[in-house]
N, C-alpha and C. Protein backbone atom coordinates (compact mmCIF):
# COMPACT_ATOMS: atom_id res chain seq x y z
N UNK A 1 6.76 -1.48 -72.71
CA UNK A 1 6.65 -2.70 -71.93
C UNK A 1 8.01 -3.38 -71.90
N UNK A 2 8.44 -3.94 -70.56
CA UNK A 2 9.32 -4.37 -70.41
C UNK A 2 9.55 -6.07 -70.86
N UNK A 3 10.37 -6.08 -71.94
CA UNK A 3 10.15 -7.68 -72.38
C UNK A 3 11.67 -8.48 -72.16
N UNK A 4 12.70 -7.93 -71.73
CA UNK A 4 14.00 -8.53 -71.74
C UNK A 4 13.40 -9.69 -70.85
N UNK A 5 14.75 -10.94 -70.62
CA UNK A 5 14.54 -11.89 -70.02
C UNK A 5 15.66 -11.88 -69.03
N UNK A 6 16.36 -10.93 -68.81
CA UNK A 6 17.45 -10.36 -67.80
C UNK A 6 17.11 -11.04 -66.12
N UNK A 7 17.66 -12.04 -66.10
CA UNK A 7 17.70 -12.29 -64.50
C UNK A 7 18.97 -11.97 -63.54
N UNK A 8 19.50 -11.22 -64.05
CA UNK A 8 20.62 -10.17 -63.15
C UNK A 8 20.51 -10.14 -61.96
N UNK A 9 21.31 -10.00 -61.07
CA UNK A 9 20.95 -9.33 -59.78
C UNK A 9 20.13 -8.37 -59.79
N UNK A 10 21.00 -7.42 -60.35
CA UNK A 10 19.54 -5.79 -60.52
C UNK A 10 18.26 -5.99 -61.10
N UNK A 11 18.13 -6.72 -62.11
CA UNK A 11 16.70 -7.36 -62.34
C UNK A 11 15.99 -8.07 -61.36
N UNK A 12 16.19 -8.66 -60.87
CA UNK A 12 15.85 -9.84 -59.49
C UNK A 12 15.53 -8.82 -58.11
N UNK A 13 16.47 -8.35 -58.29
CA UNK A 13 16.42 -7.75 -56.53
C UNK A 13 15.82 -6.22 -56.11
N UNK A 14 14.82 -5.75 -57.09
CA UNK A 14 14.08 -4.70 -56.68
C UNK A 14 12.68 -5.21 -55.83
N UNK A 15 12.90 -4.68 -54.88
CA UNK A 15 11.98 -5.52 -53.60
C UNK A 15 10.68 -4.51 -53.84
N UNK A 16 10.02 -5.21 -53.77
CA UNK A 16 8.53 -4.35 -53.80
C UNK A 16 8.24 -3.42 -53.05
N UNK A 17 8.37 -4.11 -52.08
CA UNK A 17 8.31 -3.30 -50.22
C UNK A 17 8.69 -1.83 -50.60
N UNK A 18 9.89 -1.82 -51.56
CA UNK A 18 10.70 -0.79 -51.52
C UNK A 18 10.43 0.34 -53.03
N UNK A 19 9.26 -0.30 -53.51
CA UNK A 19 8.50 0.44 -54.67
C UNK A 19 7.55 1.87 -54.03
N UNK A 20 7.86 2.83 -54.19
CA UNK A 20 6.86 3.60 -53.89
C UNK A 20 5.29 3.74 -54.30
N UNK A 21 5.18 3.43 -55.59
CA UNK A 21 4.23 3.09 -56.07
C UNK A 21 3.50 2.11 -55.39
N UNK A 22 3.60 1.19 -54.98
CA UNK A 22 3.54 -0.07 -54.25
C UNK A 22 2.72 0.40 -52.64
N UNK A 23 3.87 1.10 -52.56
CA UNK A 23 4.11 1.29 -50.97
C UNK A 23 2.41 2.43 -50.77
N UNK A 24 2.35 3.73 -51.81
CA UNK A 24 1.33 4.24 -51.98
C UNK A 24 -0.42 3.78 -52.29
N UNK A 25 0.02 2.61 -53.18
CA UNK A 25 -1.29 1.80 -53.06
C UNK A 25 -1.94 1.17 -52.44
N UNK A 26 -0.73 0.68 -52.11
CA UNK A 26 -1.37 -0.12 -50.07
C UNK A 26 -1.86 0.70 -48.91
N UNK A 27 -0.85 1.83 -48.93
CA UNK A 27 -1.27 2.74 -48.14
C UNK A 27 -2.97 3.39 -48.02
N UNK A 28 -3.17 4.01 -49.62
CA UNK A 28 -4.44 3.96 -50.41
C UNK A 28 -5.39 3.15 -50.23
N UNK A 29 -5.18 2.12 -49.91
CA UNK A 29 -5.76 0.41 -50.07
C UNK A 29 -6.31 0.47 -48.37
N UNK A 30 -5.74 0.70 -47.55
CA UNK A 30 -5.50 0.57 -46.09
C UNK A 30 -6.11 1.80 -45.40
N UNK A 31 -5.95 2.90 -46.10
CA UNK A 31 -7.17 3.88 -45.82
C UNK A 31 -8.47 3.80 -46.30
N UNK A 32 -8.18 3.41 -47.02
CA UNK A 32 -10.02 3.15 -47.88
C UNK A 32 -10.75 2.32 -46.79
N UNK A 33 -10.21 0.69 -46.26
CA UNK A 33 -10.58 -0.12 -45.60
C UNK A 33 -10.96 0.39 -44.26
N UNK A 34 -10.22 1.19 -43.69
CA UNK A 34 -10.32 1.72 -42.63
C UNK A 34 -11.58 2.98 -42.24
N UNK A 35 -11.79 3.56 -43.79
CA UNK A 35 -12.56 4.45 -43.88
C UNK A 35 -14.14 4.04 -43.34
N UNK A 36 -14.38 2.23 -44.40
CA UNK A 36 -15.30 1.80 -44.50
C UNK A 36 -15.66 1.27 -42.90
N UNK A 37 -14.84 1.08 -42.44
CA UNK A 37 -14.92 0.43 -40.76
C UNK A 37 -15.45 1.31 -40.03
N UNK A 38 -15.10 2.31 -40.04
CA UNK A 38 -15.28 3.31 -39.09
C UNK A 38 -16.14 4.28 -39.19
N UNK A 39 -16.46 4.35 -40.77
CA UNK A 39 -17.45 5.36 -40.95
C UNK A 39 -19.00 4.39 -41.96
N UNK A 40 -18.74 3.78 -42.37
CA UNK A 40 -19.51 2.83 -43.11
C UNK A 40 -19.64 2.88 -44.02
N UNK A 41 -20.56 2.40 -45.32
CA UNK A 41 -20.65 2.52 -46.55
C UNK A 41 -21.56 3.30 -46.66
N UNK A 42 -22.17 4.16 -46.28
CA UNK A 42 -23.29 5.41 -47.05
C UNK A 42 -22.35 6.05 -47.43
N UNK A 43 -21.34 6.45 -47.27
CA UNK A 43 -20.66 7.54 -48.27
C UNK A 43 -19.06 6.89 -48.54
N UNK A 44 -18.67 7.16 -49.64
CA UNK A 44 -17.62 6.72 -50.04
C UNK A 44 -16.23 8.02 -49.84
N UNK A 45 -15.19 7.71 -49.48
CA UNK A 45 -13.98 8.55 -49.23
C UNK A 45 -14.01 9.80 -50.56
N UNK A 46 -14.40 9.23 -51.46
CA UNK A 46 -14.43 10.66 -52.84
C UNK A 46 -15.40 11.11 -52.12
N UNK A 47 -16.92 10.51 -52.15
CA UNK A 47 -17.94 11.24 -52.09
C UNK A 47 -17.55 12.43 -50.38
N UNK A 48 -17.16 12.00 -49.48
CA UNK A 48 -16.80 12.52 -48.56
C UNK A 48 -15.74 13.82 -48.80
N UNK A 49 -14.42 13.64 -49.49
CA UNK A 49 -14.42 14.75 -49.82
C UNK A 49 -14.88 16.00 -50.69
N UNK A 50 -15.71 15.52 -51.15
CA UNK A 50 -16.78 16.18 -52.41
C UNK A 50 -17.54 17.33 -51.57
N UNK A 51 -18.09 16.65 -50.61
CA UNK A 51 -18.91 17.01 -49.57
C UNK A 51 -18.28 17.76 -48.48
N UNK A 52 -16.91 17.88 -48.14
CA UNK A 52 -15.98 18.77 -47.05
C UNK A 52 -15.74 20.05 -48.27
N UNK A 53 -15.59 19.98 -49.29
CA UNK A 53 -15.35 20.62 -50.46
C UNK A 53 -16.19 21.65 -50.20
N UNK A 54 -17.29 21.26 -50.64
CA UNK A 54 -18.20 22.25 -50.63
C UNK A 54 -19.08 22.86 -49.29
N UNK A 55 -18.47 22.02 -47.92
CA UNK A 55 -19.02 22.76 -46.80
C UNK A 55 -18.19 24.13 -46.77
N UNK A 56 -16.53 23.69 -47.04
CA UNK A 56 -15.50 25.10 -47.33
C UNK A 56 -15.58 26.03 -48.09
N UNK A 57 -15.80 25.77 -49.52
CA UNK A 57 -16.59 26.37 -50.14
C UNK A 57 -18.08 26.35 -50.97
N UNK A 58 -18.76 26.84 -50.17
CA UNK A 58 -20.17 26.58 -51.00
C UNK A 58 -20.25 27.22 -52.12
N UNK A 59 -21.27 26.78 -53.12
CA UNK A 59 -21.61 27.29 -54.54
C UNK A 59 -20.10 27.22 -55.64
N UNK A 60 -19.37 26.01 -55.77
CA UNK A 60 -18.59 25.72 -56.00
C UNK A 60 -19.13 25.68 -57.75
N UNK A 61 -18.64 25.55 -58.61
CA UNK A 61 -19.10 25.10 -60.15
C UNK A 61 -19.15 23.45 -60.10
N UNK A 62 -18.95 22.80 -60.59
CA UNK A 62 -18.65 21.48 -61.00
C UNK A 62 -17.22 21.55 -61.66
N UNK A 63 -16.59 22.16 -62.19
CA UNK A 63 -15.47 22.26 -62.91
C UNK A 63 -14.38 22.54 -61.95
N UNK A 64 -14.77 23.69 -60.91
CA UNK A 64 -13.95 24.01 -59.94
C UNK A 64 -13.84 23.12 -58.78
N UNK A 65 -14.91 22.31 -58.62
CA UNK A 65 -14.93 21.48 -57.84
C UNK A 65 -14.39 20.19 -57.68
N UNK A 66 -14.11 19.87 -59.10
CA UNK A 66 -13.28 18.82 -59.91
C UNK A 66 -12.24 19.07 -59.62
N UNK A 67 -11.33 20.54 -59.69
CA UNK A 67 -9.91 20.89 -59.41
C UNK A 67 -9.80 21.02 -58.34
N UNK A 68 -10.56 21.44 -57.23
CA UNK A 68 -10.09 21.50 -56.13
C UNK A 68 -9.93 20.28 -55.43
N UNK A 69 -10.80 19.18 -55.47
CA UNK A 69 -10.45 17.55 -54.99
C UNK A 69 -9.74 16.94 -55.77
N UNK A 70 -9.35 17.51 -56.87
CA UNK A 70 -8.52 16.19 -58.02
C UNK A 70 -9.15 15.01 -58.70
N UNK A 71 -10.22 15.68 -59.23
CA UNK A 71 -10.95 14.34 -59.83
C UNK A 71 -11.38 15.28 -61.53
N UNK A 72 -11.69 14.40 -62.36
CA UNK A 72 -11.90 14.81 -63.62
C UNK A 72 -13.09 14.76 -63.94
N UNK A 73 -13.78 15.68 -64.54
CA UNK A 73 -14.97 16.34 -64.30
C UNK A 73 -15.81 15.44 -64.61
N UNK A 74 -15.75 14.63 -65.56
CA UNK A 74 -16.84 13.07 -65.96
C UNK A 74 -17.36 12.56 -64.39
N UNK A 75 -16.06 12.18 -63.83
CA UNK A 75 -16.24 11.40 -62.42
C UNK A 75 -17.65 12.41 -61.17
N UNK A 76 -16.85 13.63 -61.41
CA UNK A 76 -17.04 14.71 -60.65
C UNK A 76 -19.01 15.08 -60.62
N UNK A 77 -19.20 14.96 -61.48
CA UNK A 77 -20.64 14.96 -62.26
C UNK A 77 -21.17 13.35 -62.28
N UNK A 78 -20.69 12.83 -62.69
CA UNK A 78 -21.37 11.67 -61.72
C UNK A 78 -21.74 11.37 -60.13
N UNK A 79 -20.36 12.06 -59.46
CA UNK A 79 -20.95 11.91 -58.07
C UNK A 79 -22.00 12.92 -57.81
N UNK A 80 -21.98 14.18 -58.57
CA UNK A 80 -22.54 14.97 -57.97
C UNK A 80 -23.59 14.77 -58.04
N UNK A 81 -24.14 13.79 -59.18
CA UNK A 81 -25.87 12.83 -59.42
C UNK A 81 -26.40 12.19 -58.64
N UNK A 82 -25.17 11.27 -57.87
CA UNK A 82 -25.56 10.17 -56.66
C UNK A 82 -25.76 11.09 -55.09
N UNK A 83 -24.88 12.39 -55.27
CA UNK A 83 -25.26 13.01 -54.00
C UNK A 83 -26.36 13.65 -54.16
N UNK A 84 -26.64 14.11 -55.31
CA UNK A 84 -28.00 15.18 -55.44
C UNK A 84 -29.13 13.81 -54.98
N UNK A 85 -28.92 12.74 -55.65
CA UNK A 85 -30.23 11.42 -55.27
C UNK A 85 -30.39 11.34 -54.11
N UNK A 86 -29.11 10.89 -53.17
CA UNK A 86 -29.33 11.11 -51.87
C UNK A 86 -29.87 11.86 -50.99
N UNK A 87 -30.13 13.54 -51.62
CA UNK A 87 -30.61 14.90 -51.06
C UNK A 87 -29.27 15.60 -49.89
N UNK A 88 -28.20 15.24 -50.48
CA UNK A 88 -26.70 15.89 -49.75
C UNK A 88 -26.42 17.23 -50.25
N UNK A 89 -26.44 17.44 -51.88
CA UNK A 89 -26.39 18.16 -52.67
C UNK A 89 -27.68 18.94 -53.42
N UNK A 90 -27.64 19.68 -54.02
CA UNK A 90 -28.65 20.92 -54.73
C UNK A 90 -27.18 21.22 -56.00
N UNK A 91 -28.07 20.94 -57.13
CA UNK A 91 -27.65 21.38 -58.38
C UNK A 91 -28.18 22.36 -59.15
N UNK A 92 -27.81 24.01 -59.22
CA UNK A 92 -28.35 24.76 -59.49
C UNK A 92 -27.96 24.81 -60.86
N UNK A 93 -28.67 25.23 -61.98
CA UNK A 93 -28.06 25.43 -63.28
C UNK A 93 -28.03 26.83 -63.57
N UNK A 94 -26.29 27.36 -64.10
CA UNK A 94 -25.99 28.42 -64.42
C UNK A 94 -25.82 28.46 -65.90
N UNK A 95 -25.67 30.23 -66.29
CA UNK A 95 -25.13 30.00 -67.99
C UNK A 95 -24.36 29.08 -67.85
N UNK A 96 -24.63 29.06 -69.55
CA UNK A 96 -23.40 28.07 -70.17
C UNK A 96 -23.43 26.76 -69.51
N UNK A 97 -24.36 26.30 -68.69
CA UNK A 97 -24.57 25.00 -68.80
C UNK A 97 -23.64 24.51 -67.70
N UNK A 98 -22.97 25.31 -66.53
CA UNK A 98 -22.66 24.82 -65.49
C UNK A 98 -23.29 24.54 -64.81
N UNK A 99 -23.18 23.74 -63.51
CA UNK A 99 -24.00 23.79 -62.57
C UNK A 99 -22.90 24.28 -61.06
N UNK A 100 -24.12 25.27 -60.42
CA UNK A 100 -23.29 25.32 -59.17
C UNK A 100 -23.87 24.36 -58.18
N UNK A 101 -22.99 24.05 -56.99
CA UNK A 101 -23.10 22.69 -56.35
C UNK A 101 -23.39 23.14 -54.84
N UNK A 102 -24.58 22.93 -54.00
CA UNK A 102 -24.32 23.41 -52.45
C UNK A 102 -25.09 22.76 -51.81
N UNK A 103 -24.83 22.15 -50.56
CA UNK A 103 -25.02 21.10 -49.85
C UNK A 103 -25.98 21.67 -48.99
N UNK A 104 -27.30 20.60 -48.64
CA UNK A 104 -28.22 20.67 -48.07
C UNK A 104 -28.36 20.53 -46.74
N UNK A 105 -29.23 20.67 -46.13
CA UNK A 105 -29.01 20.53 -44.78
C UNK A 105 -28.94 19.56 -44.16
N UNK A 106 -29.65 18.41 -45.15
CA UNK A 106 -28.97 16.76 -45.06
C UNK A 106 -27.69 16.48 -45.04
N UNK A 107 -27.01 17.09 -46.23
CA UNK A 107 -25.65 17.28 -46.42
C UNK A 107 -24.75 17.32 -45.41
N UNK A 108 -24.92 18.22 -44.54
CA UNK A 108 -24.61 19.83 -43.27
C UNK A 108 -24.40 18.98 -42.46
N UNK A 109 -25.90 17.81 -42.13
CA UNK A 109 -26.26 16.92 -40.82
C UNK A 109 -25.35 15.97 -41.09
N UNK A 110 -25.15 15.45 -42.70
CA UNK A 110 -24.02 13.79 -42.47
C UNK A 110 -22.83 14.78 -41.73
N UNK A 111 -22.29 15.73 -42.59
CA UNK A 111 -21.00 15.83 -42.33
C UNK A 111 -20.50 16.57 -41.18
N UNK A 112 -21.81 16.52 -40.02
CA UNK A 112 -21.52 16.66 -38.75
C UNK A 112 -21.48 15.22 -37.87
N UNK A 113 -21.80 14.54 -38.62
CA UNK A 113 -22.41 12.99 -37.68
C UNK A 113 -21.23 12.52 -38.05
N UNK A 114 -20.63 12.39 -39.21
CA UNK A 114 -19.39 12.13 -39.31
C UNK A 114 -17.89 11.97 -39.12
N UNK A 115 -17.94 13.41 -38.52
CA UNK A 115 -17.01 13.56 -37.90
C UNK A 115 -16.51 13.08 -36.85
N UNK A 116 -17.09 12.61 -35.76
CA UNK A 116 -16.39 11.13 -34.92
C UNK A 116 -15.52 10.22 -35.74
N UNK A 117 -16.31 9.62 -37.12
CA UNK A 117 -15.80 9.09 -37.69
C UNK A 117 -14.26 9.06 -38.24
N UNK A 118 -14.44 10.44 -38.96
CA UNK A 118 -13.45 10.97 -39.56
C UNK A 118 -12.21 11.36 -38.37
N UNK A 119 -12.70 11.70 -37.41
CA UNK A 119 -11.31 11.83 -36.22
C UNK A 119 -10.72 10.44 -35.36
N UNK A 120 -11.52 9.58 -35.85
CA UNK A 120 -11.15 7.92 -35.80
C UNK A 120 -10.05 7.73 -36.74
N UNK A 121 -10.88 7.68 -37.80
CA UNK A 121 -9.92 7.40 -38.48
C UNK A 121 -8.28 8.25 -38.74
N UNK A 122 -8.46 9.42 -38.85
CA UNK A 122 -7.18 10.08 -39.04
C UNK A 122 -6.36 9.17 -37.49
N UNK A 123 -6.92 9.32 -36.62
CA UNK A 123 -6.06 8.74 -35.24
C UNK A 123 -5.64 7.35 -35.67
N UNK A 124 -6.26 6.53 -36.42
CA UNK A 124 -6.19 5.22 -36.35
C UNK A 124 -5.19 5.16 -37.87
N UNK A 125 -5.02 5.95 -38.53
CA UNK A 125 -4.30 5.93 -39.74
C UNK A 125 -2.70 6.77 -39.31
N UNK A 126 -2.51 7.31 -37.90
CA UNK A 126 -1.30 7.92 -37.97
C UNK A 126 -0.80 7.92 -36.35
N UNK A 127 -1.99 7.43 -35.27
CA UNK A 127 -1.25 7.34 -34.06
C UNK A 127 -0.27 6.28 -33.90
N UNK A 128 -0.34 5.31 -34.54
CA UNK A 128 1.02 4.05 -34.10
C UNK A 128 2.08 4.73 -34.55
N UNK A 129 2.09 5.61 -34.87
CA UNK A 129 3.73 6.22 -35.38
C UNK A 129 3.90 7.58 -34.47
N UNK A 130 3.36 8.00 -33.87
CA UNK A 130 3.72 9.20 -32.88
C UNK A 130 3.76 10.45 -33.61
N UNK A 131 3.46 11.48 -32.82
CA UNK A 131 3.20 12.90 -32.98
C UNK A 131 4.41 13.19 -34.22
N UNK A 132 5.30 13.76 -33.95
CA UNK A 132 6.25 13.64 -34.85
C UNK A 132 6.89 12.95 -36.04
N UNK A 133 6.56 11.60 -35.97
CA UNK A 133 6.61 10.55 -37.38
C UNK A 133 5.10 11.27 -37.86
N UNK A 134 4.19 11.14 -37.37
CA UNK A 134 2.83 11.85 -38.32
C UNK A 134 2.85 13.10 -38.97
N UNK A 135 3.32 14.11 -38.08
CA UNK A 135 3.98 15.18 -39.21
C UNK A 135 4.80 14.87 -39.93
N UNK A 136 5.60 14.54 -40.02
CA UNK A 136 6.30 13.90 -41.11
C UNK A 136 5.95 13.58 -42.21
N UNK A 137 5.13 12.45 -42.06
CA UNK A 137 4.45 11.47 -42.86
C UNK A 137 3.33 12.68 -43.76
N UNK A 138 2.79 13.29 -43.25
CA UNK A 138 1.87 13.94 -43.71
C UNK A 138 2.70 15.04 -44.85
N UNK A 139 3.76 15.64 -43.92
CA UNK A 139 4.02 17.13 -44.69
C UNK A 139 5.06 16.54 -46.28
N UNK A 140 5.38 14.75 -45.90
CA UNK A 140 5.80 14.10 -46.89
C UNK A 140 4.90 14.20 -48.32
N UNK A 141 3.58 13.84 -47.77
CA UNK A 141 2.41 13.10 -48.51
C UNK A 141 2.15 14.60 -49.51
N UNK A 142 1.97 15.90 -48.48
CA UNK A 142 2.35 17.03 -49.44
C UNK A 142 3.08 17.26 -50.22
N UNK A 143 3.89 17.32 -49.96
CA UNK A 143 5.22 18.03 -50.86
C UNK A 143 5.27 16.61 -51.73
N UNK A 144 5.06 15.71 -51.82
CA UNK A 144 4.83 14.04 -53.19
C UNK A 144 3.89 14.70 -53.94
N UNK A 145 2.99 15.35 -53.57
CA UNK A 145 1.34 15.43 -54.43
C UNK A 145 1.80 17.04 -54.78
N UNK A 146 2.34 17.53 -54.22
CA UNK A 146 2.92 19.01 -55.11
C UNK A 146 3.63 18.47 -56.16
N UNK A 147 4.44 18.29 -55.99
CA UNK A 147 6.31 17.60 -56.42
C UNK A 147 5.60 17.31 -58.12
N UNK A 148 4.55 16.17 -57.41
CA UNK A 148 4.25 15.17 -59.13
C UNK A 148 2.43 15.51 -59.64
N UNK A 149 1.95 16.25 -58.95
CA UNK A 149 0.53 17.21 -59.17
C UNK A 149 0.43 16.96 -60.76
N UNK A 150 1.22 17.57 -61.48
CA UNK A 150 1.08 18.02 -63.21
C UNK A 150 1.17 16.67 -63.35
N UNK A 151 1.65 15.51 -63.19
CA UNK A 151 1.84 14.00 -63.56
C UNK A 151 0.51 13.70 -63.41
N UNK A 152 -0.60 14.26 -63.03
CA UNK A 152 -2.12 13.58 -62.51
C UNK A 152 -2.85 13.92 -64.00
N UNK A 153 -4.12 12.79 -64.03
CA UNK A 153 -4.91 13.16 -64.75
C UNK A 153 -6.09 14.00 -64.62
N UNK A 154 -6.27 14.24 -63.05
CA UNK A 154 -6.67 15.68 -62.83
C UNK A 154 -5.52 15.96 -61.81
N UNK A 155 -4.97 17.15 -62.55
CA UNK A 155 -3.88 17.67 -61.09
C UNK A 155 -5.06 18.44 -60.26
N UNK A 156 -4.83 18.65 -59.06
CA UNK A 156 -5.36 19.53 -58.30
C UNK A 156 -5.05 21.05 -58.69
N UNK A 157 -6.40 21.80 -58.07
CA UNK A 157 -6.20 23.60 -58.50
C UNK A 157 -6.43 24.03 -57.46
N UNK A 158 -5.83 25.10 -56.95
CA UNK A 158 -6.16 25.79 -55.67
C UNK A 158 -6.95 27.42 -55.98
N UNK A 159 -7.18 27.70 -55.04
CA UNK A 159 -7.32 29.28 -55.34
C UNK A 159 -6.27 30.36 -55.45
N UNK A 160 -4.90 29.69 -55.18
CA UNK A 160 -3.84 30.64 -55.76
C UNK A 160 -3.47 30.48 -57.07
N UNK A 161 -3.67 29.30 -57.49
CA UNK A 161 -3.55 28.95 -59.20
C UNK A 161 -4.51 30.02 -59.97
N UNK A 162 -5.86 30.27 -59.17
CA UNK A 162 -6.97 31.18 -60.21
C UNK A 162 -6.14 32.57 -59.64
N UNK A 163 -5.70 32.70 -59.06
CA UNK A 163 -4.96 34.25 -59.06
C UNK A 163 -3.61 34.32 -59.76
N UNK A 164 -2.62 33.22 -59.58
CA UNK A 164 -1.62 33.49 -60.37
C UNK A 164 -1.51 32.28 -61.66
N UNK A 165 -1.92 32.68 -62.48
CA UNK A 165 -2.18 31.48 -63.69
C UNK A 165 -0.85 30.57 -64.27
N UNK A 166 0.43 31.37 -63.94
CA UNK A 166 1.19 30.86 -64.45
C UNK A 166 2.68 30.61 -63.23
């Protein structure tokens, strides 16, 4: 923790605006809001990708499913309770006390009804900046979440990670 009482120029003049951290949370902050506008509150932006997750791949584990969205398996298993309540999800139990995860035809139906939604929003989160600033912006947002991945408390796992382990 930072305790000096340094009112320096260089102490003073780190502009927020210009914090990435900052700049990422708002961003974060401003998609979420936007999410809720356009698509509503029955499903939440995790729970939504939880649910694209497993339309891509069905019969996912819970563990794998955790790595592939970036969430830590406590969280991961909790949603997967509130989607199974809803009837989005089917929780099959495997050895060892996994469960595999595959979406119902309720499931199938949101995340077709949705999709208006979801192509709202991506338009409304990247058209004021034009075709080219949006690639940008995006292939940025990649190569940040590669770059600092291992810095996460769930990094993300792909299916080339389960082929090349190291």
């Amino acid at each position: 923790m930072v305790t000096s009482t340094d009112t320096s120029t260089s102490a003073i003049s780190i502009d927020l605006y210009d914090q990435p951290g900052h700049l990422i949370r708002r961003a974060h902050q401003i998609s979420v809001s936007m999410f809720h506008d356009l698509i509503g509150r029955e499903v939440t932006p995790v729970q939504y990708a939880v649910l694209r997750m497993l339309q891509e791949l069905p019969g996912l584990d819970q563990v794998t499913l955790a790595q592939r969205v970036g969430l830590d398996t406590s969280t991961t298993a909790d949603i997967a309770v509130r989607l199974e309540a809803k009837g989005w999800i089917v929780r099959e139990v495997l050895p060892r006390r996994q469960r595999r995860l595959l979406l119902t035809p309720a499931g199938e139906q949101l995340l077709d009804e949705l999709i208006p939604g979801v192509n709202a929003l991506n338009h409304g989160l990247l058209d004021g900046m034009g075709d080219e600033d949006a690639r940008e912006l995006l292939r940025l947002l990649r190569k940040f979440v590669h770059l600092n991945n291992d810095q996460s408390r769930a990094p993300l796992r792909s299916a080339s990670d389960d082929a090349n382990p190291n």
